[in-house]
C-alpha atoms as a PDB file:
ATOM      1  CA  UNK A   1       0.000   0.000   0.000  1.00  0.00           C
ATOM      2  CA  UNK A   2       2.946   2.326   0.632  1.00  0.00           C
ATOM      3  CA  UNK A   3       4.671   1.158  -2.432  1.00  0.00           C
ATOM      4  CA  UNK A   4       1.261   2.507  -4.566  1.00  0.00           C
ATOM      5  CA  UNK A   5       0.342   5.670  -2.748  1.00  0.00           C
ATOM      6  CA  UNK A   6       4.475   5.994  -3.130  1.00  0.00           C
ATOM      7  CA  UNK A   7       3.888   5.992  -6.852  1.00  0.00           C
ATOM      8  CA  UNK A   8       1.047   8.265  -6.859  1.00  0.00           C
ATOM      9  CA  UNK A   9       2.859  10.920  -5.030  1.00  0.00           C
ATOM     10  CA  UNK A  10       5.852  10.442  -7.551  1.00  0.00           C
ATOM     11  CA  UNK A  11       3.219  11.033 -10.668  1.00  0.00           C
ATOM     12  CA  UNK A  12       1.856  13.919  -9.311  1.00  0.00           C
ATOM     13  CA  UNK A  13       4.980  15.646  -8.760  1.00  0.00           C
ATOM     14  CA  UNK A  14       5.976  14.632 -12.521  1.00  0.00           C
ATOM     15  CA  UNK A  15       2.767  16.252 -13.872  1.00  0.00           C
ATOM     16  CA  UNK A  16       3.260  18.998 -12.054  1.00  0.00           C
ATOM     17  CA  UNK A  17       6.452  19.854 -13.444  1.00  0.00           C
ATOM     18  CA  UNK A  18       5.426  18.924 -16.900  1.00  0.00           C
ATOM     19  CA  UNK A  19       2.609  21.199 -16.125  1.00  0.00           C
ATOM     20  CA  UNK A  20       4.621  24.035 -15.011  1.00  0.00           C
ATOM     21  CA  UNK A  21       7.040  23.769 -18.026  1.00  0.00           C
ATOM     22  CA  UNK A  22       4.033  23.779 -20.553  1.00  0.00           C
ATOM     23  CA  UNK A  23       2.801  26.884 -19.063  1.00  0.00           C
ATOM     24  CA  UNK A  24       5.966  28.257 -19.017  1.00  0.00           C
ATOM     25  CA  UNK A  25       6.679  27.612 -22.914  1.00  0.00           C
ATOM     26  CA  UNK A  26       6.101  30.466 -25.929  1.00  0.00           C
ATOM     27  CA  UNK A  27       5.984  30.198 -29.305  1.00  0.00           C
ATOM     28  CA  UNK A  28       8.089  32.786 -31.594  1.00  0.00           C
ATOM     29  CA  UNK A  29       7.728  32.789 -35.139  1.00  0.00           C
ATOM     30  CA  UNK A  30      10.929  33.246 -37.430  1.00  0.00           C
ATOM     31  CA  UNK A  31      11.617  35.300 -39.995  1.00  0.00           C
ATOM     32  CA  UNK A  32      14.587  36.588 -41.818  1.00  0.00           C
ATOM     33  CA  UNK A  33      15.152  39.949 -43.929  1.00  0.00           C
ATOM     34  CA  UNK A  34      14.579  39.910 -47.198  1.00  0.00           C
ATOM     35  CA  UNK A  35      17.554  38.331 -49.072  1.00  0.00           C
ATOM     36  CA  UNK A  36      18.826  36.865 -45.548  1.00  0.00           C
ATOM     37  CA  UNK A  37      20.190  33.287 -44.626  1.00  0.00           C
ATOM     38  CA  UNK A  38      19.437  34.272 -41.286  1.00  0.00           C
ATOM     39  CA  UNK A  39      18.635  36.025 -38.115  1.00  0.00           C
ATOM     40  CA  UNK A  40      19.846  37.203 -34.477  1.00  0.00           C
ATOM     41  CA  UNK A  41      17.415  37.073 -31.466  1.00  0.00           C
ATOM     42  CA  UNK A  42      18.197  38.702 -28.170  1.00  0.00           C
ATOM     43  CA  UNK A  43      15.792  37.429 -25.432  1.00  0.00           C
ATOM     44  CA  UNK A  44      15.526  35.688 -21.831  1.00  0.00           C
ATOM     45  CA  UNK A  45      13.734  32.800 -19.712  1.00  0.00           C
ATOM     46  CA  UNK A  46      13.298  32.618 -16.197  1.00  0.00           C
ATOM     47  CA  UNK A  47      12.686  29.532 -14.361  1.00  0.00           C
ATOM     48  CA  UNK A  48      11.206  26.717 -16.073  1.00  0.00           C
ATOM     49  CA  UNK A  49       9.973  28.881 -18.945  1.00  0.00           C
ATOM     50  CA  UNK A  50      11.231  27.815 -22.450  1.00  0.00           C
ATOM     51  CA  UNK A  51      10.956  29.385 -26.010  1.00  0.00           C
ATOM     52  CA  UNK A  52      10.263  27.405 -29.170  1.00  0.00           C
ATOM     53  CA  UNK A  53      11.304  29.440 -31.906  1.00  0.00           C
ATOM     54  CA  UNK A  54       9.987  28.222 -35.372  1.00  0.00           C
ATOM     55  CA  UNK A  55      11.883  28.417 -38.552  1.00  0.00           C
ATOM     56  CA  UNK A  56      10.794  26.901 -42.083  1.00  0.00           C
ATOM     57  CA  UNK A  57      13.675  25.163 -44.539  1.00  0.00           C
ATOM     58  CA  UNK A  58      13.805  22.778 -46.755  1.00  0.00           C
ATOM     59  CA  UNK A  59      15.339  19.406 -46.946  1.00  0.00           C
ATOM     60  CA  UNK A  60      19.229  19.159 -47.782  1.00  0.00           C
ATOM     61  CA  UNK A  61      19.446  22.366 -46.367  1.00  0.00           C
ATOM     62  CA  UNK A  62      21.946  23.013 -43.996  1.00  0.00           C
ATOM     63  CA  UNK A  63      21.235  24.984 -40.291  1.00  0.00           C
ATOM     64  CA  UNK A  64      22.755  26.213 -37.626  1.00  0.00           C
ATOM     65  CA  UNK A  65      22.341  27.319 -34.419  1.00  0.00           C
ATOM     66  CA  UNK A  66      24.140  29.441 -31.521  1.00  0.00           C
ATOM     67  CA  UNK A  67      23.299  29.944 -28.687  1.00  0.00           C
ATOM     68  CA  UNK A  68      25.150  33.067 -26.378  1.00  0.00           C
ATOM     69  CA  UNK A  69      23.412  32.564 -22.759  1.00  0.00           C
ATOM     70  CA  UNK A  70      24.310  34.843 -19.644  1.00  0.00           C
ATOM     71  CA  UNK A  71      23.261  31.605 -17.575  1.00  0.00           C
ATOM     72  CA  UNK A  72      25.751  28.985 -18.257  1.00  0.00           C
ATOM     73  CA  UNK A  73      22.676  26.384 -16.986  1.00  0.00           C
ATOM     74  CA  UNK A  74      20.876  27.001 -20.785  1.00  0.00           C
ATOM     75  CA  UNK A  75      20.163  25.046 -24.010  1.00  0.00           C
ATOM     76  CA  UNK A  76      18.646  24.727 -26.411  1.00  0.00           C
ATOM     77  CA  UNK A  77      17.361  21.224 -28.543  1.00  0.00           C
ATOM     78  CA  UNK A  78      16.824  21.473 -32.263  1.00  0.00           C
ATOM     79  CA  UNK A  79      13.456  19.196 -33.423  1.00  0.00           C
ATOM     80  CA  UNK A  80      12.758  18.006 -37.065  1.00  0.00           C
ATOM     81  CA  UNK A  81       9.004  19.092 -38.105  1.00  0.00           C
ATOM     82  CA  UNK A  82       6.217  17.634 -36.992  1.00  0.00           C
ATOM     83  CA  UNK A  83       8.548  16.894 -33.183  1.00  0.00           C
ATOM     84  CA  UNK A  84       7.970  18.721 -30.009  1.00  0.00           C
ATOM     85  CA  UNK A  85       9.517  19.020 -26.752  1.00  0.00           C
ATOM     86  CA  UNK A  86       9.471  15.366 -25.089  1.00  0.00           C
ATOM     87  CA  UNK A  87       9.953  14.085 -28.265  1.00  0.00           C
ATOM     88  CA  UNK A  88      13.722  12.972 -30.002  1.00  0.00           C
ATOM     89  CA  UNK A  89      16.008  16.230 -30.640  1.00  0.00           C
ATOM     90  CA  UNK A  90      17.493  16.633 -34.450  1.00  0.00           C
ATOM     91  CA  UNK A  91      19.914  18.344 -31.907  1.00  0.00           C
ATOM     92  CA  UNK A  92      21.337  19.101 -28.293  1.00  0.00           C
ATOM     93  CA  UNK A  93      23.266  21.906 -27.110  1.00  0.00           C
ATOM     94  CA  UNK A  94      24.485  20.055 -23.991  1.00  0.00           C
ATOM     95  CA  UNK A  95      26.315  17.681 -26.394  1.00  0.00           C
ATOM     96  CA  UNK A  96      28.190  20.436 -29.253  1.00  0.00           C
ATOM     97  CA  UNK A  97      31.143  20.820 -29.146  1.00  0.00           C
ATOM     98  CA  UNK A  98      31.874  24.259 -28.153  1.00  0.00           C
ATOM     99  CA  UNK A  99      28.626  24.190 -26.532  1.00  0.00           C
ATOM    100  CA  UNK A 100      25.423  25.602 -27.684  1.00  0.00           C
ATOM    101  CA  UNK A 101      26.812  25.667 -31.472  1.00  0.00           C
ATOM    102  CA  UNK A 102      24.974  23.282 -33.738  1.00  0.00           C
ATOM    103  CA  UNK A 103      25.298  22.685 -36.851  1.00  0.00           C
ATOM    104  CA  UNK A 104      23.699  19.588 -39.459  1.00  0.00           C
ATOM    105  CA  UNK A 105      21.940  19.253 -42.722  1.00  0.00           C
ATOM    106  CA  UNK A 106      18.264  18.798 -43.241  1.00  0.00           C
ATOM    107  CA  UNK A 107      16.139  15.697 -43.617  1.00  0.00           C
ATOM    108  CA  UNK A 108      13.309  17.105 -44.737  1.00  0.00           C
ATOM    109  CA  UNK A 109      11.259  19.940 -45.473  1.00  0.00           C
ATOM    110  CA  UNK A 110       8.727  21.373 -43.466  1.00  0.00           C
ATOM    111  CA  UNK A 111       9.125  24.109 -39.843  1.00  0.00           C
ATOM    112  CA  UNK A 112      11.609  22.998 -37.583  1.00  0.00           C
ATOM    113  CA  UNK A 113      11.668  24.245 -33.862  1.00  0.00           C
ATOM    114  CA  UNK A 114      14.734  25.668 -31.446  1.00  0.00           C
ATOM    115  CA  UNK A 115      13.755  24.972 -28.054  1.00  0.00           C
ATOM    116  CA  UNK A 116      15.848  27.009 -25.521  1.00  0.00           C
ATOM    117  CA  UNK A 117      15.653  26.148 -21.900  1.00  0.00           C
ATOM    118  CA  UNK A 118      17.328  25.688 -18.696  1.00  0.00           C
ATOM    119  CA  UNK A 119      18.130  23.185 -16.835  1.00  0.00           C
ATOM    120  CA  UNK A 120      16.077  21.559 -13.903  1.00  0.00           C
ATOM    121  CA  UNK A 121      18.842  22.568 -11.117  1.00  0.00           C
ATOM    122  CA  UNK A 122      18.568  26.111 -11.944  1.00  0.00           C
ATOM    123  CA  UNK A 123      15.228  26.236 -13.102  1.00  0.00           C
ATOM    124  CA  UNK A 124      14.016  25.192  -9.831  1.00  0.00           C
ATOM    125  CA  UNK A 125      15.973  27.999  -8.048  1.00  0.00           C
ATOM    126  CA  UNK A 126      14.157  30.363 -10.216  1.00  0.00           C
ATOM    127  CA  UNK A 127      17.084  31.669 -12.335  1.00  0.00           C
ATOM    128  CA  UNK A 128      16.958  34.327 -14.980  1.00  0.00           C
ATOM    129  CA  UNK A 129      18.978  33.712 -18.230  1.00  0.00           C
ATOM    130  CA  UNK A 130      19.329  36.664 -20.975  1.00  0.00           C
ATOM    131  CA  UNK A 131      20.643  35.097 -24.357  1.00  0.00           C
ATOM    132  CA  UNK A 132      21.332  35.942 -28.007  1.00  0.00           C
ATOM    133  CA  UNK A 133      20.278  32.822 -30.274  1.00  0.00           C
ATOM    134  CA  UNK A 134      21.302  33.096 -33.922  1.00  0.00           C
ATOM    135  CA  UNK A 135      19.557  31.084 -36.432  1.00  0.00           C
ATOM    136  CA  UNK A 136      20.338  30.751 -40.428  1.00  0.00           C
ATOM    137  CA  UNK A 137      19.547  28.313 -42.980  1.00  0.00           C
ATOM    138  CA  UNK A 138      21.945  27.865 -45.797  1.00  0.00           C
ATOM    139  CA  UNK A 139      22.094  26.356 -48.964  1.00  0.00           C
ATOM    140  CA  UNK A 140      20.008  26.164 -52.418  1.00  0.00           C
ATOM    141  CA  UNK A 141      16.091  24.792 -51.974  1.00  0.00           C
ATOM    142  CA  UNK A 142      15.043  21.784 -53.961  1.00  0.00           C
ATOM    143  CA  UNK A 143      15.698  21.276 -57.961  1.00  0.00           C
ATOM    144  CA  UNK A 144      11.866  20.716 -58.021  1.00  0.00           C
ATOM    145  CA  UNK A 145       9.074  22.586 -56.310  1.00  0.00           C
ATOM    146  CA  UNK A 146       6.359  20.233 -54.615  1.00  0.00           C
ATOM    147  CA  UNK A 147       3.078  20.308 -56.470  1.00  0.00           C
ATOM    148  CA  UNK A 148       1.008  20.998 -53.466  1.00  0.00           C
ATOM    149  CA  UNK A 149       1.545  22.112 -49.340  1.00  0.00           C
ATOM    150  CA  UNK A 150       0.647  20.425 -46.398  1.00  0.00           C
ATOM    151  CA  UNK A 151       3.118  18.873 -43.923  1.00  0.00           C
ATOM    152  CA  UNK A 152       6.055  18.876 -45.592  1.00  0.00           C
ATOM    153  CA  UNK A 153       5.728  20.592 -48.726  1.00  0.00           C
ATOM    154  CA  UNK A 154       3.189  18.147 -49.997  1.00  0.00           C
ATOM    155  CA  UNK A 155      -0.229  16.926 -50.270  1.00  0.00           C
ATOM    156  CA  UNK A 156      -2.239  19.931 -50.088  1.00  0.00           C
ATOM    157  CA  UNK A 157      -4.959  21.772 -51.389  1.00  0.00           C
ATOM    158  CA  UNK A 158      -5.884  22.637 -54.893  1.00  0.00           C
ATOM    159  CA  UNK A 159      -7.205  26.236 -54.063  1.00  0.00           C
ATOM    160  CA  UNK A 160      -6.071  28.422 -51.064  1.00  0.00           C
ATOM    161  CA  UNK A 161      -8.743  30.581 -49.485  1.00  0.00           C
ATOM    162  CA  UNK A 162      -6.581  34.181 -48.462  1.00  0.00           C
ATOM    163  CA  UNK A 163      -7.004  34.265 -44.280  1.00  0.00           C
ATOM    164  CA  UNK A 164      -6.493  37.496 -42.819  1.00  0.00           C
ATOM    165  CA  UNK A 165      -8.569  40.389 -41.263  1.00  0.00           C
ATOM    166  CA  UNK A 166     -11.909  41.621 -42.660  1.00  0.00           C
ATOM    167  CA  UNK A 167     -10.313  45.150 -43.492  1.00  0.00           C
ATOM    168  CA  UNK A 168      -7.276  43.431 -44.497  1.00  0.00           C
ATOM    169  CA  UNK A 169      -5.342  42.327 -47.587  1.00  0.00           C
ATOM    170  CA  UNK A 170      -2.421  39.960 -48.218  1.00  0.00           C
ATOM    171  CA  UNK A 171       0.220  41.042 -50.794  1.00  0.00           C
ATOM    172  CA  UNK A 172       1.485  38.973 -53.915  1.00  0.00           C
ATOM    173  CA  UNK A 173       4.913  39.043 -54.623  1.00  0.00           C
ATOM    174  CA  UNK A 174       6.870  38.532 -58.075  1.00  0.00           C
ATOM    175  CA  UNK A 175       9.210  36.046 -55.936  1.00  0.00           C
ATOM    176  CA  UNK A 176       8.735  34.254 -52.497  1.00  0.00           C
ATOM    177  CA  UNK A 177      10.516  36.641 -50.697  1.00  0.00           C
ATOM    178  CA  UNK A 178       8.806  39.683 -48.258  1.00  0.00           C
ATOM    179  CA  UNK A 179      11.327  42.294 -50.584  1.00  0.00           C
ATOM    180  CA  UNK A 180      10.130  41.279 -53.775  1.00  0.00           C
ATOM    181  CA  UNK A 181       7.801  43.494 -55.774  1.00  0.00           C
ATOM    182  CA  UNK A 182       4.460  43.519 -54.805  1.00  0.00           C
ATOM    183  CA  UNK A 183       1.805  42.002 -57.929  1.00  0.00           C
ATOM    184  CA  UNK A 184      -1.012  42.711 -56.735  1.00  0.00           C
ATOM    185  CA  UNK A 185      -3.135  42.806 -53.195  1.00  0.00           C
ATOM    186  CA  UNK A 186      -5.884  40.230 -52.449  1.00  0.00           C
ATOM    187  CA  UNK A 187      -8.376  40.370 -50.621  1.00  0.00           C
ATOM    188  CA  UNK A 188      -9.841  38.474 -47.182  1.00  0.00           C
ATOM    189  CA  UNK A 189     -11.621  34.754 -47.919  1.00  0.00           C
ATOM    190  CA  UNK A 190     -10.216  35.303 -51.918  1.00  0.00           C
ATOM    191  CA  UNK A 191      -9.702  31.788 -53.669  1.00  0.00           C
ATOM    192  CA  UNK A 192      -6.418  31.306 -55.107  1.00  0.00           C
ATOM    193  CA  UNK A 193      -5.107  28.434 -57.179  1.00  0.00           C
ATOM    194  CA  UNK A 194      -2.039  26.534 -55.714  1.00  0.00           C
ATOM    195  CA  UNK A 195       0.832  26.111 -57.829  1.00  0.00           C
ATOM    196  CA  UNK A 196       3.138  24.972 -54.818  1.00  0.00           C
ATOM    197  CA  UNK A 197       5.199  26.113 -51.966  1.00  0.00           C
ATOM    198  CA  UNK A 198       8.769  26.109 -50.765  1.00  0.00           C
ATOM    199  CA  UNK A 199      10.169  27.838 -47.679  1.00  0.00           C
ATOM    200  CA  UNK A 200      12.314  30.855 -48.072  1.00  0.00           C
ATOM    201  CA  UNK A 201      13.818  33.450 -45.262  1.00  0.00           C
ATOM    202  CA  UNK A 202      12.314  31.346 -42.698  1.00  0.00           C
ATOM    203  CA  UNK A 203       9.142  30.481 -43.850  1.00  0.00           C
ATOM    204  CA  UNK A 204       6.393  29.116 -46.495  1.00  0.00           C
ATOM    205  CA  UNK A 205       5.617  30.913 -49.499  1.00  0.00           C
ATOM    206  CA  UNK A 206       3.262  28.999 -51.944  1.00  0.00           C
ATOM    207  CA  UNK A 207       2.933  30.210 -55.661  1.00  0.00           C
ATOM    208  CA  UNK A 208      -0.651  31.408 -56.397  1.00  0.00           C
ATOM    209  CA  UNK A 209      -2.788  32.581 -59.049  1.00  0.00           C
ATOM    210  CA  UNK A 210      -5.476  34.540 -58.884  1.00  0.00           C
ATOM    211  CA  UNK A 211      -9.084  32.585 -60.178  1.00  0.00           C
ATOM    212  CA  UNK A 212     -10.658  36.365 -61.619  1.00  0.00           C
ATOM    213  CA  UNK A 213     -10.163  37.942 -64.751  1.00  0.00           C
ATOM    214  CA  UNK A 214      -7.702  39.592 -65.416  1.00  0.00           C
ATOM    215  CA  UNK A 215      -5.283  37.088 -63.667  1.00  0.00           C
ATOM    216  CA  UNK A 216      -2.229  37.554 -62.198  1.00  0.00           C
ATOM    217  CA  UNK A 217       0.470  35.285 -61.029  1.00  0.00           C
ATOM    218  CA  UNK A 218       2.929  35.147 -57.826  1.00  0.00           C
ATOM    219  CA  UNK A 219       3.663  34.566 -54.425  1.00  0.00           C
ATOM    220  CA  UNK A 220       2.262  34.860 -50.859  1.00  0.00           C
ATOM    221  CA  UNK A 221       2.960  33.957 -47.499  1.00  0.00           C
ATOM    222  CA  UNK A 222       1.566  30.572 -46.211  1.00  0.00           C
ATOM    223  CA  UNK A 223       0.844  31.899 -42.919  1.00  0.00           C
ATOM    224  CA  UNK A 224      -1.978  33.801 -44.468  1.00  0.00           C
ATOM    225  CA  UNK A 225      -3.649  30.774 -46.503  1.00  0.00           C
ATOM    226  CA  UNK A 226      -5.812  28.179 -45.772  1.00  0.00           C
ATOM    227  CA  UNK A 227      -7.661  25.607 -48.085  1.00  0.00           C
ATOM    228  CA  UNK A 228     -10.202  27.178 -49.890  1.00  0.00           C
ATOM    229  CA  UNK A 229     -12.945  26.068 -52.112  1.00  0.00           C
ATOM    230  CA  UNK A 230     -11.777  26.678 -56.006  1.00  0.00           C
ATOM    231  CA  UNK A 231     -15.395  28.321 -56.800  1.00  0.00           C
ATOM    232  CA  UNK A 232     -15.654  28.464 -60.626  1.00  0.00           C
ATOM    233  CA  UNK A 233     -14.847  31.686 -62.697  1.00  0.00           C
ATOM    234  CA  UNK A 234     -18.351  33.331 -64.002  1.00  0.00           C
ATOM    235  CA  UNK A 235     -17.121  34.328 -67.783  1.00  0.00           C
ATOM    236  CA  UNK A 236     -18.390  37.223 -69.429  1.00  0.00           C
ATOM    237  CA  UNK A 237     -21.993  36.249 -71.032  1.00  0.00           C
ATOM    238  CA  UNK A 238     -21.066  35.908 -75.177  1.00  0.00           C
ATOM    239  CA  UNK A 239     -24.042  36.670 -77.637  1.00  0.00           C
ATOM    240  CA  UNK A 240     -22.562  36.113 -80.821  1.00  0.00           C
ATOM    241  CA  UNK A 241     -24.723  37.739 -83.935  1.00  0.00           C
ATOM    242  CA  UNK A 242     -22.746  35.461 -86.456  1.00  0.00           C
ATOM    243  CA  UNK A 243     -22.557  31.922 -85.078  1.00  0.00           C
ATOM    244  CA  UNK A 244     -19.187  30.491 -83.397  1.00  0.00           C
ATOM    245  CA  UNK A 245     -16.825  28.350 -84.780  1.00  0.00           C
ATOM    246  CA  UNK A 246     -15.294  25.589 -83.298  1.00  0.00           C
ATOM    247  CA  UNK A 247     -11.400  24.565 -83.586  1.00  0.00           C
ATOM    248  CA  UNK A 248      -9.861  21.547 -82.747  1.00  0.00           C
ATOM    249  CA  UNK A 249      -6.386  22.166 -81.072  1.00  0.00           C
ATOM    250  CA  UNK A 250      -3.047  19.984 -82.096  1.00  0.00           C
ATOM    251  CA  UNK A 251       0.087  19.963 -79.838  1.00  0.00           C
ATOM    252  CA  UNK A 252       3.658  19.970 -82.074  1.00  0.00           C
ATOM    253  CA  UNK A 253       4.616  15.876 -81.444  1.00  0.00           C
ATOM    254  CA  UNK A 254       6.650  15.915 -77.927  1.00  0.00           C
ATOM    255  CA  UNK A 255       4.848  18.978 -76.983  1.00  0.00           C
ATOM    256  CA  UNK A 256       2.109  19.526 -74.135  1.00  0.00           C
ATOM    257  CA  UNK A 257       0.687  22.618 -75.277  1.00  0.00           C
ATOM    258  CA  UNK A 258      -0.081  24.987 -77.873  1.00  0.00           C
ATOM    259  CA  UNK A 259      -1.862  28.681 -78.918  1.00  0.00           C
ATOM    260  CA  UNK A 260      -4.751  29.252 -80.669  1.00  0.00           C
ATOM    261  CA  UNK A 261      -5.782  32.651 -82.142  1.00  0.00           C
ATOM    262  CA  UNK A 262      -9.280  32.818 -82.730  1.00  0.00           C
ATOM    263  CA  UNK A 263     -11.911  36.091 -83.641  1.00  0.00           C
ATOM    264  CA  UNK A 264     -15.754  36.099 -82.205  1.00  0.00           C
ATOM    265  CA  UNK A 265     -18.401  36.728 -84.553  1.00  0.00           C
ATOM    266  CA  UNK A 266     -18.557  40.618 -85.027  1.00  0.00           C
ATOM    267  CA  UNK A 267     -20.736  40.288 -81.484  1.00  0.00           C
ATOM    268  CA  UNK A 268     -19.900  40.937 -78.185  1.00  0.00           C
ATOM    269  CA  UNK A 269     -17.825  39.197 -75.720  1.00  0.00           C
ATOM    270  CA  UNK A 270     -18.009  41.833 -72.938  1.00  0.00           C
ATOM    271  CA  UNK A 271     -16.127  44.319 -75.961  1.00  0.00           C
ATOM    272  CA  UNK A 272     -14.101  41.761 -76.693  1.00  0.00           C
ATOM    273  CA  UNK A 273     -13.566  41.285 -80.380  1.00  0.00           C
ATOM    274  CA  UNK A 274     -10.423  38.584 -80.515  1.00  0.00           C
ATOM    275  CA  UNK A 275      -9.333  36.241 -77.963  1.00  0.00           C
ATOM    276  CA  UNK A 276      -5.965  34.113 -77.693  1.00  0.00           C
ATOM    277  CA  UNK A 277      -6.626  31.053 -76.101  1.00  0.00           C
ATOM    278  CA  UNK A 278      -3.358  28.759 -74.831  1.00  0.00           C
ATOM    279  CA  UNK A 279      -3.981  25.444 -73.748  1.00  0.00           C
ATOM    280  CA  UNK A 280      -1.882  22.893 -72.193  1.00  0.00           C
ATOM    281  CA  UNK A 281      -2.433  19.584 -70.296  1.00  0.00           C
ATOM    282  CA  UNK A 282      -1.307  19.637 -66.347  1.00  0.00           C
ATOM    283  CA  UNK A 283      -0.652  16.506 -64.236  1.00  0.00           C
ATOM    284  CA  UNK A 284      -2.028  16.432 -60.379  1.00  0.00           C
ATOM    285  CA  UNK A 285      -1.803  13.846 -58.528  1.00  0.00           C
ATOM    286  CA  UNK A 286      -3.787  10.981 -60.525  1.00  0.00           C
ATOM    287  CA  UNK A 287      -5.663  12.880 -62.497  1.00  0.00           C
ATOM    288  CA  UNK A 288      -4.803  14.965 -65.536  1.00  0.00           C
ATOM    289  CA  UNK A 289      -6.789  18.159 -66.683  1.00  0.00           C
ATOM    290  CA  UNK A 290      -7.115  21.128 -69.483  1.00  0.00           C
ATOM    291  CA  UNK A 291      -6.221  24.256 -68.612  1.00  0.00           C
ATOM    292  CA  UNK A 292      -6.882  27.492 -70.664  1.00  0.00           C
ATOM    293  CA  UNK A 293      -6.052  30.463 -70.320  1.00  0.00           C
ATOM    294  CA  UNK A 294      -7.827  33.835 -71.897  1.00  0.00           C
ATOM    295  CA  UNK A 295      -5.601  36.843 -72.566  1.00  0.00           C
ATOM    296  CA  UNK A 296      -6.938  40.201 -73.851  1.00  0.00           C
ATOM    297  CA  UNK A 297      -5.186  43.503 -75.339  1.00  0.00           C
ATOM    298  CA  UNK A 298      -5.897  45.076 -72.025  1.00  0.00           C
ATOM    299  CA  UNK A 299      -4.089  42.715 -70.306  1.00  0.00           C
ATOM    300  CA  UNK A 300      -0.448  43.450 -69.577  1.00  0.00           C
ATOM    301  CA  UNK A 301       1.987  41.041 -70.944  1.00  0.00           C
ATOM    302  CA  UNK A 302       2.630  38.551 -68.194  1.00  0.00           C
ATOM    303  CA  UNK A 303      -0.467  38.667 -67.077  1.00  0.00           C
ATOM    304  CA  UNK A 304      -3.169  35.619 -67.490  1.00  0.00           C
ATOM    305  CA  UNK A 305      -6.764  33.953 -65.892  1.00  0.00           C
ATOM    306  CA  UNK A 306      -7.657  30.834 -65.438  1.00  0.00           C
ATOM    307  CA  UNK A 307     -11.203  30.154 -67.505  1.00  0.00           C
ATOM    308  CA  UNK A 308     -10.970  26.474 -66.575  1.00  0.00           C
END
């Protein structure tokens, strides 16, 4: 009997640390300056609080990690994505040698976390440790950008719904970087088509276009998309006075596209009087579809919409 109340009393002092860690711990989001490999952090702990600081990269990239504590009693651990705190560390600061300077290549893409910490011994005195942790991720992303985003830069959605304030708007960018020029702004619950993602200066960008006419193409933060529905474009109404024609379209031999320049009937589609249509045949996943895309005169060059 004094063996199991024994027990008890030793579980309930275990959950209460764990307890007391967990509401110690804070989440910081990484991000480098545009055109960066990196980033410095000044910051402190006290006690049994921790920080997990969150940084995107890709696999075969290389990090590292140092850590400059006032407190010689802190660490931090280094987790692969999808890994917490309790879990197996990527890396340990106890065990670097100098200490606190880590350095290995990636084995996969996705967020990895720095946890910094102290020790139990001081922690339980209540000590106070100020620290500058540098963070950079070097080295070229992957040959090949995933088709879609999920958990590690695949399996995601088709469409991206934009997720940010009601008054708000999320940029696109010509390049997944936050210094890159700005394409266009879009606007709160806004369906986007996903093209991909990769992680750059810290964190996902996914490569977007835009489902309205005119189109435009880019790049946009991940933080700021969820999966969205891929409602269908409503075209222009077309009352031709002549008739259509019809055209069947032939792809060069080894090709998987091709451009067809066709002229409505002298009627109306919304003032249009000639479209260019450009078709080409897209793989996803299992299934294989027809996209076309519509460009008019008062479209700048570059510029494109989806019609299907």
């Amino acid at each position: 009997m004094h063996v199991f109340r024994g027990v008890i009393v030793a579980a309930v002092i275990s959950l209460s640390t764990t307890s007391a860690f967990a509401q110690g711990m804070r989440s910081v989001d990484v991000r480098f300056a545009p055109g960066s490999a990196g980033t410095s952090i000044s910051d402190s702990i006290v006690g049994y609080e921790s920080v997990l600081y969150r940084v995107g990269a890709e696999a075969g990239q290389t990090m590292r990690v140092v850590l400059a504590p006032s407190n010689t009693a802190t660490y931090f651990n280094v987790y692969a994505p999808g890994r917490e705190p309790g879990d197996e560390a990527l890396g340990n600061g106890q065990f670097t040698d100098p200490f606190n300077d880590w350095m290995g290549q990636l084995p996969a893409s996705g967020e990895y976390t720095v946890s910094v910490y102290m020790i139990r011994s001081a922690a339980r005195r209540d000590e106070r440790s100020d620290y500058t942790v540098d963070i950079s991720v070097d080295g070229a992303t992957g040959g090949r950008m995933e088709a879609d985003f999920a958990d590690g830069l695949q399996g995601g959605p088709d469409y991206w719904a934009v997720a940010v304030s009601s008054s708000g708007s999320l940029n696109m960018r010509a390049a997944p970087s936050a210094g890159a020029a700005i394409v266009t702004q879009l606007s709160s619950g806004q369906d986007v088509r996903n093209f991909g993602c990769r992680m750059a200066e810290g964190r996902r960008w996914c490569r977007i276009a835009t489902l309205a006419d005119p189109g435009f193409e880019g790049w946009a933060a991940g933080d700021f998309l969820i999966e969205g529905t891929g409602a269908a474009v409503q075209l222009p109404s077309a009352e031709p006075d002549g008739g259509g024609e019809e055209e069947r379209v032939h792809f060069a031999t080894g090709t998987a596209g091709g451009n067809s320049l066709a002229r409505s009937a002298p009627a109306r589609l919304a003032g249009i009087s000639s479209v260019q249509v450009r078709v080409r045949t897209c793989t996803s996943g299992l299934h294989r579809e027809v996209r076309r895309f519509r460009t008019r005169s008062s479209i700048p060059t570059g510029r494109s919409c989806w019609i299907g």
